[in-house]
N, C-alpha and C. Protein backbone atom coordinates (compact mmCIF):
# COMPACT_ATOMS: atom_id res chain seq x y z
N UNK A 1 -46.83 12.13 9.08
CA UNK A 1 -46.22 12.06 10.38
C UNK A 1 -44.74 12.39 10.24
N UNK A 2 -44.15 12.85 11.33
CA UNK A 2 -42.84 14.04 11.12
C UNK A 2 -42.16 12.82 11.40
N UNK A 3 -41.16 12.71 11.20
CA UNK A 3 -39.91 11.32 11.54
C UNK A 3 -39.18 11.44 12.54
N UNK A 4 -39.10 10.67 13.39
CA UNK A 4 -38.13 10.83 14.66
C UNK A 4 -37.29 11.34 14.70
N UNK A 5 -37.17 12.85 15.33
CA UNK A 5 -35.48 13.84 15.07
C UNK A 5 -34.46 12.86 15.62
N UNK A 6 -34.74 12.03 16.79
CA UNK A 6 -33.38 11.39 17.54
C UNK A 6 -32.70 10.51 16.68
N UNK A 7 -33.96 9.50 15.72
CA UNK A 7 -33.98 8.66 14.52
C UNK A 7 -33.16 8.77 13.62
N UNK A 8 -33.57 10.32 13.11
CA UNK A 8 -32.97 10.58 11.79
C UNK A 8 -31.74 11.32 12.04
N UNK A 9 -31.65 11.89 13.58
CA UNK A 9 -30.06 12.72 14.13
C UNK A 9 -29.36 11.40 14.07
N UNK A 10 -29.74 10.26 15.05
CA UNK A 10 -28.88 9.24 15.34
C UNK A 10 -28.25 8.30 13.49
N UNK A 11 -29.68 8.44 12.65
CA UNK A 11 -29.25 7.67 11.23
C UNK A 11 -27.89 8.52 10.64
N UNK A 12 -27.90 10.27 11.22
CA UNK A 12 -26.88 11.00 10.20
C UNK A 12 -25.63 10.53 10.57
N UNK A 13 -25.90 10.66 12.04
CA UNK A 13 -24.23 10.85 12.57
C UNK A 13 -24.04 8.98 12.09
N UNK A 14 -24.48 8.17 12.61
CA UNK A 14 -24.00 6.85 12.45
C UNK A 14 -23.79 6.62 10.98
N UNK A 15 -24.03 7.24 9.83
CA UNK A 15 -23.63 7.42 8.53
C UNK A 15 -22.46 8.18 8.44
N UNK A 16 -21.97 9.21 9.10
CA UNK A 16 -20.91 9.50 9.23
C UNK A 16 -20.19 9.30 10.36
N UNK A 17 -20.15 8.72 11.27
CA UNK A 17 -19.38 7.58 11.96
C UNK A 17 -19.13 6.96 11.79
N UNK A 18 -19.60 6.25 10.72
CA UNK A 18 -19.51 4.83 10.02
C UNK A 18 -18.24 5.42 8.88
N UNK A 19 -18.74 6.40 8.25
CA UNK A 19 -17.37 6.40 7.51
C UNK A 19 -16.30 6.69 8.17
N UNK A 20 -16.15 7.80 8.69
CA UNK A 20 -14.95 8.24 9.67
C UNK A 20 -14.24 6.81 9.95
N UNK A 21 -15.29 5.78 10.63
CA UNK A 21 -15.01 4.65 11.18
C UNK A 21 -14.17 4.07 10.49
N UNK A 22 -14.47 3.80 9.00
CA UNK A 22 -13.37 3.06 8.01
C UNK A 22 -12.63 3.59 8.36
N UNK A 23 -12.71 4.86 7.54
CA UNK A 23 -11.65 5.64 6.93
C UNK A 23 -10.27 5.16 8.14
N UNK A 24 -10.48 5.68 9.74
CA UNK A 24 -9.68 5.63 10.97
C UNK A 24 -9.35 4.21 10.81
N UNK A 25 -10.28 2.84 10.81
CA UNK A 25 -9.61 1.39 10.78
C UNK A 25 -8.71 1.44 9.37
N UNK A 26 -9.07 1.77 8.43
CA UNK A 26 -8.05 1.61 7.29
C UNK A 26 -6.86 2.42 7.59
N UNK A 27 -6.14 3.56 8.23
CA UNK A 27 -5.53 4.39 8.64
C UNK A 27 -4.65 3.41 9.30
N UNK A 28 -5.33 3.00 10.68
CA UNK A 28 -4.50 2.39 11.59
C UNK A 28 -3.63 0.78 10.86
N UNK A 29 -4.82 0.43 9.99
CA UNK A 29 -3.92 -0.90 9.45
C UNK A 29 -2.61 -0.02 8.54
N UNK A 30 -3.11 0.83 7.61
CA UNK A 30 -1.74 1.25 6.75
C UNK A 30 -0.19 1.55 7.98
N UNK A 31 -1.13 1.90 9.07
CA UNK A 31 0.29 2.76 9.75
C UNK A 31 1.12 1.17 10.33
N UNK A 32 0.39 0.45 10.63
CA UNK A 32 0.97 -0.99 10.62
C UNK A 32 1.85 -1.92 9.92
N UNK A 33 1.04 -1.22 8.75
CA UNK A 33 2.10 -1.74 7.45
C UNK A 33 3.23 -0.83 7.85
N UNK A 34 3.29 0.15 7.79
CA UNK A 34 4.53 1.14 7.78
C UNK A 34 5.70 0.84 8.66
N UNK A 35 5.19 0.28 10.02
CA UNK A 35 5.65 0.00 11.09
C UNK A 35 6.78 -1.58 10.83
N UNK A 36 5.96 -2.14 10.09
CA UNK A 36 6.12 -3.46 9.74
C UNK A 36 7.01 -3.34 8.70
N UNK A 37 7.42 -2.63 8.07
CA UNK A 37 8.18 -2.08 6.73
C UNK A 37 9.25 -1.74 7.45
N UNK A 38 9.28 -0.70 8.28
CA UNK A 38 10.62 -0.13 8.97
C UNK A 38 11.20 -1.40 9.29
N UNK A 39 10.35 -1.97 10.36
CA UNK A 39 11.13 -2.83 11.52
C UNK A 39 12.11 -4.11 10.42
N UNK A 40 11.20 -4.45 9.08
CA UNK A 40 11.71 -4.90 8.17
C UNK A 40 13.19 -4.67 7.50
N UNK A 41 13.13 -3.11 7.19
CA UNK A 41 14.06 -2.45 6.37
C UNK A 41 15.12 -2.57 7.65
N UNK A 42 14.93 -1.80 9.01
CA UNK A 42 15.73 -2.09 9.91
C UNK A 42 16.75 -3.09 10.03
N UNK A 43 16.39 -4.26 9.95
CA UNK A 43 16.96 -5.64 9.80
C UNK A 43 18.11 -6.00 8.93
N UNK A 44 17.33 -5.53 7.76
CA UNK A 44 18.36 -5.84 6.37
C UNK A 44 19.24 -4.66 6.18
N UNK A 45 18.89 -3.75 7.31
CA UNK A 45 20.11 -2.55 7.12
C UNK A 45 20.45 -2.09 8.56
N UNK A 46 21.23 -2.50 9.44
CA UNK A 46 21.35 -2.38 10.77
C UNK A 46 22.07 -1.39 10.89
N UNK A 47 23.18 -0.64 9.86
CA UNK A 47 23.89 0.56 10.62
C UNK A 47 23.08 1.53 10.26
N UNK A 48 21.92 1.37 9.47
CA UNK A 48 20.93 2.86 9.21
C UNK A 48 19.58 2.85 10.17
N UNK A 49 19.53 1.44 11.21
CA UNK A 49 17.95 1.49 11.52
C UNK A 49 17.64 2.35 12.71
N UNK A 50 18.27 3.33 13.25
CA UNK A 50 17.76 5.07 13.28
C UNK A 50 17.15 5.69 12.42
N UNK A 51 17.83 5.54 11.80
CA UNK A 51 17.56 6.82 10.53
C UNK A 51 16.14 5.92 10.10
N UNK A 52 15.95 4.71 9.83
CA UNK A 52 15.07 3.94 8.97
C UNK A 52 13.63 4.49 10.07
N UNK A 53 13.93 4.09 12.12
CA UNK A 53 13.24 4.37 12.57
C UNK A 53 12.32 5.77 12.42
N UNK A 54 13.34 6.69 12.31
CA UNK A 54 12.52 7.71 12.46
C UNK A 54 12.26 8.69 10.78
N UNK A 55 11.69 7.67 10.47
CA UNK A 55 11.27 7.85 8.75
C UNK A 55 10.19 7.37 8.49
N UNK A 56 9.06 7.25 9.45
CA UNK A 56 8.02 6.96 9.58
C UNK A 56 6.90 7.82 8.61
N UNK A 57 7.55 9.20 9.40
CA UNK A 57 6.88 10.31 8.38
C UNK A 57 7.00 10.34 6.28
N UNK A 58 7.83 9.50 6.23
CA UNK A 58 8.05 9.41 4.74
C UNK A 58 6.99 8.34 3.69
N UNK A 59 6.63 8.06 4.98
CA UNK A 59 5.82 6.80 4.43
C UNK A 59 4.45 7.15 4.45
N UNK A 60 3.79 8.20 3.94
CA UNK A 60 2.74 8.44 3.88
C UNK A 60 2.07 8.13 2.55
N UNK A 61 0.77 7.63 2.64
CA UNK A 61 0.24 7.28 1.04
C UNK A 61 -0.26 8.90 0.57
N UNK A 62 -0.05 8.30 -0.83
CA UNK A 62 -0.10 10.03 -1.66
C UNK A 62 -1.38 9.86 -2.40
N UNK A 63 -2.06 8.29 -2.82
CA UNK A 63 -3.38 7.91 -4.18
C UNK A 63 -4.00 6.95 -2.74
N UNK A 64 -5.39 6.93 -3.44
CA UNK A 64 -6.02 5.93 -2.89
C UNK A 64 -5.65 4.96 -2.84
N UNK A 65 -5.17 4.20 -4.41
CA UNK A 65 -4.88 3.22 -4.49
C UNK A 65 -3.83 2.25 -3.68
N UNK A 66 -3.49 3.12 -2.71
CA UNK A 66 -2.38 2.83 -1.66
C UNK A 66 -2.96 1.68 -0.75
N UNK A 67 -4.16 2.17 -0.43
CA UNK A 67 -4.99 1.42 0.60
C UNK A 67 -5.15 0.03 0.24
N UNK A 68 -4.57 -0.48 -1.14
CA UNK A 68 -4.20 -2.24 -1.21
C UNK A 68 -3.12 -2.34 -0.64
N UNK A 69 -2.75 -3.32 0.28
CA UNK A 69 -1.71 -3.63 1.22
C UNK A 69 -0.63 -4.21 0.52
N UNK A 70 -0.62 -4.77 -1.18
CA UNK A 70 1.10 -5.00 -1.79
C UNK A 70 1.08 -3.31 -2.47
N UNK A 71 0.14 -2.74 -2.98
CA UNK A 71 0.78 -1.44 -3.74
C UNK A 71 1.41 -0.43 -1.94
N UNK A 72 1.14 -0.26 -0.95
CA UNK A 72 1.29 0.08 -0.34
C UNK A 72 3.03 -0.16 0.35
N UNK A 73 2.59 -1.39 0.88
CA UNK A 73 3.90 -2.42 1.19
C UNK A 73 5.23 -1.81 -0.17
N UNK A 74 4.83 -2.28 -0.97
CA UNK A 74 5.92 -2.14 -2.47
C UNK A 74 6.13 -0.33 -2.34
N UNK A 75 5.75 0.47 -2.06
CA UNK A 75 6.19 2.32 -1.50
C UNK A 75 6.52 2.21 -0.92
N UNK A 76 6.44 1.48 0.66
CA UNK A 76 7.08 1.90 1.83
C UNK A 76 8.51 0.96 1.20
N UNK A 77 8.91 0.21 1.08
CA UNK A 77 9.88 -0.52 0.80
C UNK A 77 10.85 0.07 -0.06
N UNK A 78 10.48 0.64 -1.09
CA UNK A 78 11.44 1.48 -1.87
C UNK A 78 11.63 2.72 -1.11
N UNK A 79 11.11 3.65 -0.89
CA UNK A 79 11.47 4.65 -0.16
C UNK A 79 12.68 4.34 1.11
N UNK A 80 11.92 3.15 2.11
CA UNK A 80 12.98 2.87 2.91
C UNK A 80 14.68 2.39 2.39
N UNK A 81 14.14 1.99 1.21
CA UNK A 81 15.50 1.40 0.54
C UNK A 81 16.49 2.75 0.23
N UNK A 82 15.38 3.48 -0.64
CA UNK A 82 16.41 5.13 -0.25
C UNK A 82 16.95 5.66 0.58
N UNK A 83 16.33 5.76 1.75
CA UNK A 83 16.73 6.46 3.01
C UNK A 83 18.13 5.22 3.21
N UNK A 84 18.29 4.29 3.37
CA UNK A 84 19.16 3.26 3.54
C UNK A 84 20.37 3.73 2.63
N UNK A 85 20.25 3.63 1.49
CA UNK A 85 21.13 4.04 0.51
C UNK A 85 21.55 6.00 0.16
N UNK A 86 21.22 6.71 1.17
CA UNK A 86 20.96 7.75 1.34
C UNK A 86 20.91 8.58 -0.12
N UNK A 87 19.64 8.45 -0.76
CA UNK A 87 19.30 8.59 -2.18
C UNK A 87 18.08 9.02 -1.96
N UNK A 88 17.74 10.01 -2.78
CA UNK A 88 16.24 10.68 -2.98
C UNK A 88 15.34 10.09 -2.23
N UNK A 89 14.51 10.81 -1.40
CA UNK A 89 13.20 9.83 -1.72
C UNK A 89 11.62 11.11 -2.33
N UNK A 90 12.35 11.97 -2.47
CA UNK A 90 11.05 12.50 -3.17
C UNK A 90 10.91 12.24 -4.45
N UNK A 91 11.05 11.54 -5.44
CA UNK A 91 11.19 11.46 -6.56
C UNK A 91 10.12 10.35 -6.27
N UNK A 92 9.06 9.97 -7.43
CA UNK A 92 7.95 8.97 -7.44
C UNK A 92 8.32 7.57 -6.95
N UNK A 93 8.23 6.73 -6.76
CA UNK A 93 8.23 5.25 -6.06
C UNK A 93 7.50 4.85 -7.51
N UNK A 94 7.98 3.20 -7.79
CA UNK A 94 7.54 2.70 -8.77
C UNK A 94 5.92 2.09 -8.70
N UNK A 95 5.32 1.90 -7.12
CA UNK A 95 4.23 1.56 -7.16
C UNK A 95 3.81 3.21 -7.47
N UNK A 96 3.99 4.29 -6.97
CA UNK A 96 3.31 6.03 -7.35
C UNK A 96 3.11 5.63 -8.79
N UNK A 97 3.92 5.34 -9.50
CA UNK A 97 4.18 5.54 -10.91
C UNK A 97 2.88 4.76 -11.36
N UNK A 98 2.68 3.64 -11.15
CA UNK A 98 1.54 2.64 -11.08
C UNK A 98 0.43 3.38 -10.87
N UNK A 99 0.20 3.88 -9.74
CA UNK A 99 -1.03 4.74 -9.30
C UNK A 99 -1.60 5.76 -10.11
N UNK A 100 -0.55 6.28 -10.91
CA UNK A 100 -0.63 7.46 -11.93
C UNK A 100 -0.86 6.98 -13.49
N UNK A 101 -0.45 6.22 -13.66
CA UNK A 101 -0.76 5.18 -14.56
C UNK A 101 -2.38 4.59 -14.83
N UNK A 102 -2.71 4.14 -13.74
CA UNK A 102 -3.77 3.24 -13.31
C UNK A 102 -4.71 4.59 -13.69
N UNK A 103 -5.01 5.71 -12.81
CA UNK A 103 -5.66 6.74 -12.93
C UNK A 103 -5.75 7.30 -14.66
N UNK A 104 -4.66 7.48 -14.84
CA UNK A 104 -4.89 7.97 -16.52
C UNK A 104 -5.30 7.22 -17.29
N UNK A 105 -5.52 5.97 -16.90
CA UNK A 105 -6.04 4.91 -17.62
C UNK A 105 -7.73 5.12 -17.66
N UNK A 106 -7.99 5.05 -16.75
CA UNK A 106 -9.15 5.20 -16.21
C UNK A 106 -10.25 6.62 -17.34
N UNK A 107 -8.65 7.32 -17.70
CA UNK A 107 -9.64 8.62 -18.76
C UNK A 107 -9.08 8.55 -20.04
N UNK A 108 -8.30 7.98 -20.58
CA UNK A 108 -8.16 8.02 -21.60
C UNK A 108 -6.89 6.53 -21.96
N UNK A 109 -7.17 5.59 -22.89
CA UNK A 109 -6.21 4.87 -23.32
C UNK A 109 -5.10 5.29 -23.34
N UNK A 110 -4.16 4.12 -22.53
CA UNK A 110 -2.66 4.38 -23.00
C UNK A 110 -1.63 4.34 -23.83
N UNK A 111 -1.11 4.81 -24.56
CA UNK A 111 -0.27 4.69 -25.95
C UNK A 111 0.67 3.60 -25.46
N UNK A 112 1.46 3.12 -26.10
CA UNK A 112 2.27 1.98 -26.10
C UNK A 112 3.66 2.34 -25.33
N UNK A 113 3.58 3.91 -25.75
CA UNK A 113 5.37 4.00 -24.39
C UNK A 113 4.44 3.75 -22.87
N UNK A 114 3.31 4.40 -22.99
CA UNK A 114 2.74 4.68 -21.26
C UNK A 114 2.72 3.33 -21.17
N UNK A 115 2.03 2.45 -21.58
CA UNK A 115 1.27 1.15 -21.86
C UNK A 115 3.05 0.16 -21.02
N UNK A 116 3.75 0.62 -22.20
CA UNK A 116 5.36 0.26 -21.74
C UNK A 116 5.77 0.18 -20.32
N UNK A 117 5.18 1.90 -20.36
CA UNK A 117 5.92 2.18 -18.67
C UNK A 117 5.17 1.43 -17.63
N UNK A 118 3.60 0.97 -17.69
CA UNK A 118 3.01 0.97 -16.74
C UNK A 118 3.01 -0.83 -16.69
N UNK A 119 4.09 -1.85 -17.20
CA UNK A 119 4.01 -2.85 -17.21
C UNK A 119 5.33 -3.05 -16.73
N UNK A 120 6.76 -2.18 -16.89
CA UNK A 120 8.04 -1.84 -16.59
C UNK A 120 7.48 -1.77 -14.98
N UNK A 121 7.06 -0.73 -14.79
CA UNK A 121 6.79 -0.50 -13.25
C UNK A 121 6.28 -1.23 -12.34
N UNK A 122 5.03 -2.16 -13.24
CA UNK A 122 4.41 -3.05 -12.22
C UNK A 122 5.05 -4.13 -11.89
N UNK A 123 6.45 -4.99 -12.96
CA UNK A 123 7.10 -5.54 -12.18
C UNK A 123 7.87 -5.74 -11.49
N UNK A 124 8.27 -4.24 -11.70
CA UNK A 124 9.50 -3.40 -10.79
C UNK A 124 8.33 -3.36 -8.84
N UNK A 125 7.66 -2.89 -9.43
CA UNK A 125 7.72 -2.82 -8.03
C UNK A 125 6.11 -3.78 -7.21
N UNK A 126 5.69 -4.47 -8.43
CA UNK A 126 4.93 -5.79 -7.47
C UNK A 126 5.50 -7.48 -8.29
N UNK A 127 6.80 -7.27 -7.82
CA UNK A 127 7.10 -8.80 -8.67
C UNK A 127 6.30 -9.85 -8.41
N UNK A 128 6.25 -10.06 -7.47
CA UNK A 128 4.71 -11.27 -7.02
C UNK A 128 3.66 -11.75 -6.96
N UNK A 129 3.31 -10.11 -8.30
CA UNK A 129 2.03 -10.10 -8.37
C UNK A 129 1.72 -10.77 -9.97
N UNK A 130 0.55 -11.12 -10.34
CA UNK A 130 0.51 -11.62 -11.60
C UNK A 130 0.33 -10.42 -12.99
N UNK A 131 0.82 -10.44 -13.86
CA UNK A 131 1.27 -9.50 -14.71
C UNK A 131 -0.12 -9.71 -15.72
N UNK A 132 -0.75 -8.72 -16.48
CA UNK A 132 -1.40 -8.51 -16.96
C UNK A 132 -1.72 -8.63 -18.47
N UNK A 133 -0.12 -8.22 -18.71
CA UNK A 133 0.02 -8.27 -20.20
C UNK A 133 1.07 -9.13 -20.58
N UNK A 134 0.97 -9.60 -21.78
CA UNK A 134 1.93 -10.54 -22.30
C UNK A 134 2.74 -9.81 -23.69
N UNK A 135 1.82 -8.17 -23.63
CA UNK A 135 3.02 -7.40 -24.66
C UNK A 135 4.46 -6.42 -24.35
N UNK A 136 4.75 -7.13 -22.99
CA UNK A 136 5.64 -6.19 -22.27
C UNK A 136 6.85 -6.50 -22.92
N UNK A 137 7.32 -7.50 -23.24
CA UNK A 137 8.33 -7.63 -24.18
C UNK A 137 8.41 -6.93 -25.63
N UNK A 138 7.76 -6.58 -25.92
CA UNK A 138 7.18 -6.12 -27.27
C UNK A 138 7.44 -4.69 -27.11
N UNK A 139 6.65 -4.27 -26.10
CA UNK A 139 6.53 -2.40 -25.37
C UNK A 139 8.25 -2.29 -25.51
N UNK A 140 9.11 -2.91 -24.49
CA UNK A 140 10.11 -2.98 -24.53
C UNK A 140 11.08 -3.14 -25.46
N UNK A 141 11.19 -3.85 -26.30
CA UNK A 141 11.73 -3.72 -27.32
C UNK A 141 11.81 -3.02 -28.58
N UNK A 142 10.38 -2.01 -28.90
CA UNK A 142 9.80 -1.08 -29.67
C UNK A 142 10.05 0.47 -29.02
N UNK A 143 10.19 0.17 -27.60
CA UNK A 143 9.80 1.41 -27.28
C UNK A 143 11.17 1.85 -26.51
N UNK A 144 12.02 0.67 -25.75
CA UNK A 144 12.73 1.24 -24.54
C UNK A 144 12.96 2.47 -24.25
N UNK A 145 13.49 3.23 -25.15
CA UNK A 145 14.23 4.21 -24.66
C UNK A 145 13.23 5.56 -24.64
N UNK A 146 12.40 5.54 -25.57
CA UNK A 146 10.92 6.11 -24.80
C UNK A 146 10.43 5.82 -23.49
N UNK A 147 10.66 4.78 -23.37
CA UNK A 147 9.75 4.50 -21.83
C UNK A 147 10.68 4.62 -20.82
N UNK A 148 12.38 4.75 -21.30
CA UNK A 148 13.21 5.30 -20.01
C UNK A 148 12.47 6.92 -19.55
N UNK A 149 12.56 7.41 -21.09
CA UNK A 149 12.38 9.23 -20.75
C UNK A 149 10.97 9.14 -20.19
N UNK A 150 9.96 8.31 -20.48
CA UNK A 150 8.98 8.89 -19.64
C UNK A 150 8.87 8.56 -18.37
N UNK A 151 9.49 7.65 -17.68
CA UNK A 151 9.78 6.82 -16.31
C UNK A 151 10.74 8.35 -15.82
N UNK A 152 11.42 8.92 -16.33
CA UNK A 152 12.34 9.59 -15.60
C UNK A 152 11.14 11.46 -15.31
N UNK A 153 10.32 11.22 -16.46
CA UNK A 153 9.80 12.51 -16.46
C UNK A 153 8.57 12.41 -15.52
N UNK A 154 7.87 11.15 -15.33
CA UNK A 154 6.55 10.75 -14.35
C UNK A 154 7.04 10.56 -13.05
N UNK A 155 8.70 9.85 -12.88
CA UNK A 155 9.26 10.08 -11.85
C UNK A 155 9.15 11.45 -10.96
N UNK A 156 10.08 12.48 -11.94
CA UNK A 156 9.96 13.56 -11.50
C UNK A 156 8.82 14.16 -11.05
N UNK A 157 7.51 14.48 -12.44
CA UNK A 157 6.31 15.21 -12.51
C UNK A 157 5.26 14.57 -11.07
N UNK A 158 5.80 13.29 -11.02
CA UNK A 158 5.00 12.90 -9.70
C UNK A 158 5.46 12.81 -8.70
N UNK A 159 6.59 13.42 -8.47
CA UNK A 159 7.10 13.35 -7.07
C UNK A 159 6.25 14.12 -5.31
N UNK A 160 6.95 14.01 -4.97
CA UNK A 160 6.70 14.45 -3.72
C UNK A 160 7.83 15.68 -2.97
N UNK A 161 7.46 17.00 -3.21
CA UNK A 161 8.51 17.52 -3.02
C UNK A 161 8.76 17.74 -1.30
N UNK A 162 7.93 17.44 -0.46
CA UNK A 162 8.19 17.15 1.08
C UNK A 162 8.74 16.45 1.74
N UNK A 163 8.55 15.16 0.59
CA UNK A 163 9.04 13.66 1.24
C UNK A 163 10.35 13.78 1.23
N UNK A 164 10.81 14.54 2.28
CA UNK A 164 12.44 14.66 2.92
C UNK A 164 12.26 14.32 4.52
N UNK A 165 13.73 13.90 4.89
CA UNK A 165 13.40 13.70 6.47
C UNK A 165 14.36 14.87 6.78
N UNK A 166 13.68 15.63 7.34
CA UNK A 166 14.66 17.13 8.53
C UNK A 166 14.80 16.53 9.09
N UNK A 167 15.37 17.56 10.24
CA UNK A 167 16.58 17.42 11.17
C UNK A 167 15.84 16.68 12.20
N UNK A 168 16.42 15.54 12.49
CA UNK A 168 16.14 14.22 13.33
C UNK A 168 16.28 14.53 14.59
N UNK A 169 15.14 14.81 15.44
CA UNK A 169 15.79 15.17 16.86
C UNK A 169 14.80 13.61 17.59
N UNK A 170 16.01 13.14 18.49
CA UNK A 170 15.07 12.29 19.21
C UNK A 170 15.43 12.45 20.96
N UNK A 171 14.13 11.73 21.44
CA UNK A 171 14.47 12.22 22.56
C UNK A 171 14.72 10.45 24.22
N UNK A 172 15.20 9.89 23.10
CA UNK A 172 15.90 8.60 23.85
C UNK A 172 14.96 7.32 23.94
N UNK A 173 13.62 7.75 23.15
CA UNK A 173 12.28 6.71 23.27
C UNK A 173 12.54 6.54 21.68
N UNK A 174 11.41 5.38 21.89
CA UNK A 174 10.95 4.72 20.96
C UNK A 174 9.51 4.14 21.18
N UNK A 175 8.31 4.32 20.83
CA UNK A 175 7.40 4.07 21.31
C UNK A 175 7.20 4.16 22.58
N UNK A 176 7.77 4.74 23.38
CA UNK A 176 7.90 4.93 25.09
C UNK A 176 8.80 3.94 25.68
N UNK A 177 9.85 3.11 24.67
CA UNK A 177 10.97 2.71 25.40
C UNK A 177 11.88 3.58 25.20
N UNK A 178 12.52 3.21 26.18
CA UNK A 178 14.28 3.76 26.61
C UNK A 178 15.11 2.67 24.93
N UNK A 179 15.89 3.98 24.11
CA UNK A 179 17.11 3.38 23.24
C UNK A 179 17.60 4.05 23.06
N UNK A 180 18.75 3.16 22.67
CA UNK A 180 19.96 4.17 22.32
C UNK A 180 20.04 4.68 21.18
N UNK A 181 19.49 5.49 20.87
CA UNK A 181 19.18 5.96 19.40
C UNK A 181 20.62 7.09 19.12
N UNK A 182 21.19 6.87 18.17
CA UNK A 182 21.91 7.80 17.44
C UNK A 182 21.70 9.26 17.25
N UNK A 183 20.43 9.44 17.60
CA UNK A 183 19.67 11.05 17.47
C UNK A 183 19.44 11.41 18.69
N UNK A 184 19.27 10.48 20.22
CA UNK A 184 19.00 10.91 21.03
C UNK A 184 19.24 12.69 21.67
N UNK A 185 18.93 12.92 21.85
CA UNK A 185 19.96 14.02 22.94
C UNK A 185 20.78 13.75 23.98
N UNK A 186 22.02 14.30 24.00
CA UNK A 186 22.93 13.46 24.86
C UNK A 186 24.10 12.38 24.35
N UNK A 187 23.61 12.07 22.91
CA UNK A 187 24.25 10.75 22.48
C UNK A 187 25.37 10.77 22.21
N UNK A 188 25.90 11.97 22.06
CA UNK A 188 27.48 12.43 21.88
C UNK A 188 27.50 12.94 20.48
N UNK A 189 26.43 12.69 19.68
CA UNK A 189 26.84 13.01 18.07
C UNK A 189 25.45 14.12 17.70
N UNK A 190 26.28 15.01 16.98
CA UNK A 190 24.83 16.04 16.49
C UNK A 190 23.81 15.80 15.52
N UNK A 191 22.64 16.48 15.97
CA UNK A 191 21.82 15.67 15.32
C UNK A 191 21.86 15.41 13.83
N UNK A 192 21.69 14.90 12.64
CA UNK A 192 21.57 14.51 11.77
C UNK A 192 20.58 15.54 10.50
N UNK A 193 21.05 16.24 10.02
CA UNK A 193 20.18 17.35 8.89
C UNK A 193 19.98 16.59 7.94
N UNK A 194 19.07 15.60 7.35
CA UNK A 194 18.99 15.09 6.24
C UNK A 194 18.27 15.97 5.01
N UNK A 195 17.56 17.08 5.62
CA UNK A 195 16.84 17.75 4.50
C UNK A 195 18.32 18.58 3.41
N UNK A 196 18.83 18.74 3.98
CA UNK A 196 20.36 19.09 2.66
C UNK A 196 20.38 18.02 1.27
């Protein structure tokens, strides 16, 4: 007996509705976080929270592994800390560094500088989280200055060469309120070229 086309149409799509489905709820929570990061960074930096606002776009996850809400949280936070301090932000984030880490792990053991770097990084950028190894002192003291050069070279090799904010045009909203944004049009000051 042939199987119900509506059955087995309705089983496909709801198998891929169902993922889409995550995929879109996990989306909307990250962009939350992001939101929640700005309005954060905003705070602790009030003559930049224009610029912080409309840096939304910088905060995009680059690894899966993003989709945990402290490795996530711990990127948007450093990046915003850049834009604040008007300092790189395409250069890797210490949770990226983690992510890249984590992955190479996954295919082949890490030597003792990587091993170094990827315990340097994790408490650089998840202090709150519980630490794994108890040879990080050891990595460190055997290795430091190896594990600076490779922090500076995974920095680089994993960067993001997009993650710049261009030219800031705003148009007096903010989520569909009325502000006085520094970028507005009209605001008296030109707009802002950060991609230089």
């Amino acid at each position: 007996m042939a199987a119900n086309p509506s059955l087995t149409m309705h089983g496909s799509i709801s198998a891929v509705l169902g993922d889409i489905g995550h995929d879109v709820a996990g989306l909307f929570e990250i962009m939350a976080w992001a939101e929640e990061e700005i309005e954060a960074a905003r705070q602790r930096h009030a003559v930049d929270a224009d610029t912080l606002w409309h840096s939304f776009t910088l905060l995009v996850p680059r690894h899966e592994l993003m989709s945990t809400e402290f490795v996530y949280r711990s990127h948007a936070v450093e990046i915003l800390e850049r834009v604040a301090a008007g300092e790189d932000t395409r250069t890797a984030t210490a949770a990226e560094v983690c992510c890249v880490l984590a992955q190479a792990s996954q295919v082949t053991p890490l030597n003792s500088v990587a091993s170094g770097l990827y315990c340097r990084m994790w408490q650089r950028a998840f202090p709150d989280q519980p630490l794994f190894w108890d040879t990080h002192d050891a990595h460190e003291a055997l290795e430091g200055a190896r594990i600076d050069e490779l922090e500076a070279t995974t920095r680089r090799k994993a960067a993001s060469p997009d993650r710049a904010l261009a030219e800031i045009v705003c148009t007096g909203r903010h989520h569909g309120e009325p502000v006085d944004c520094t970028y507005a049009t009209g605001h008296g000051k030109e707009h802002l070229d950060l991609a230089s």
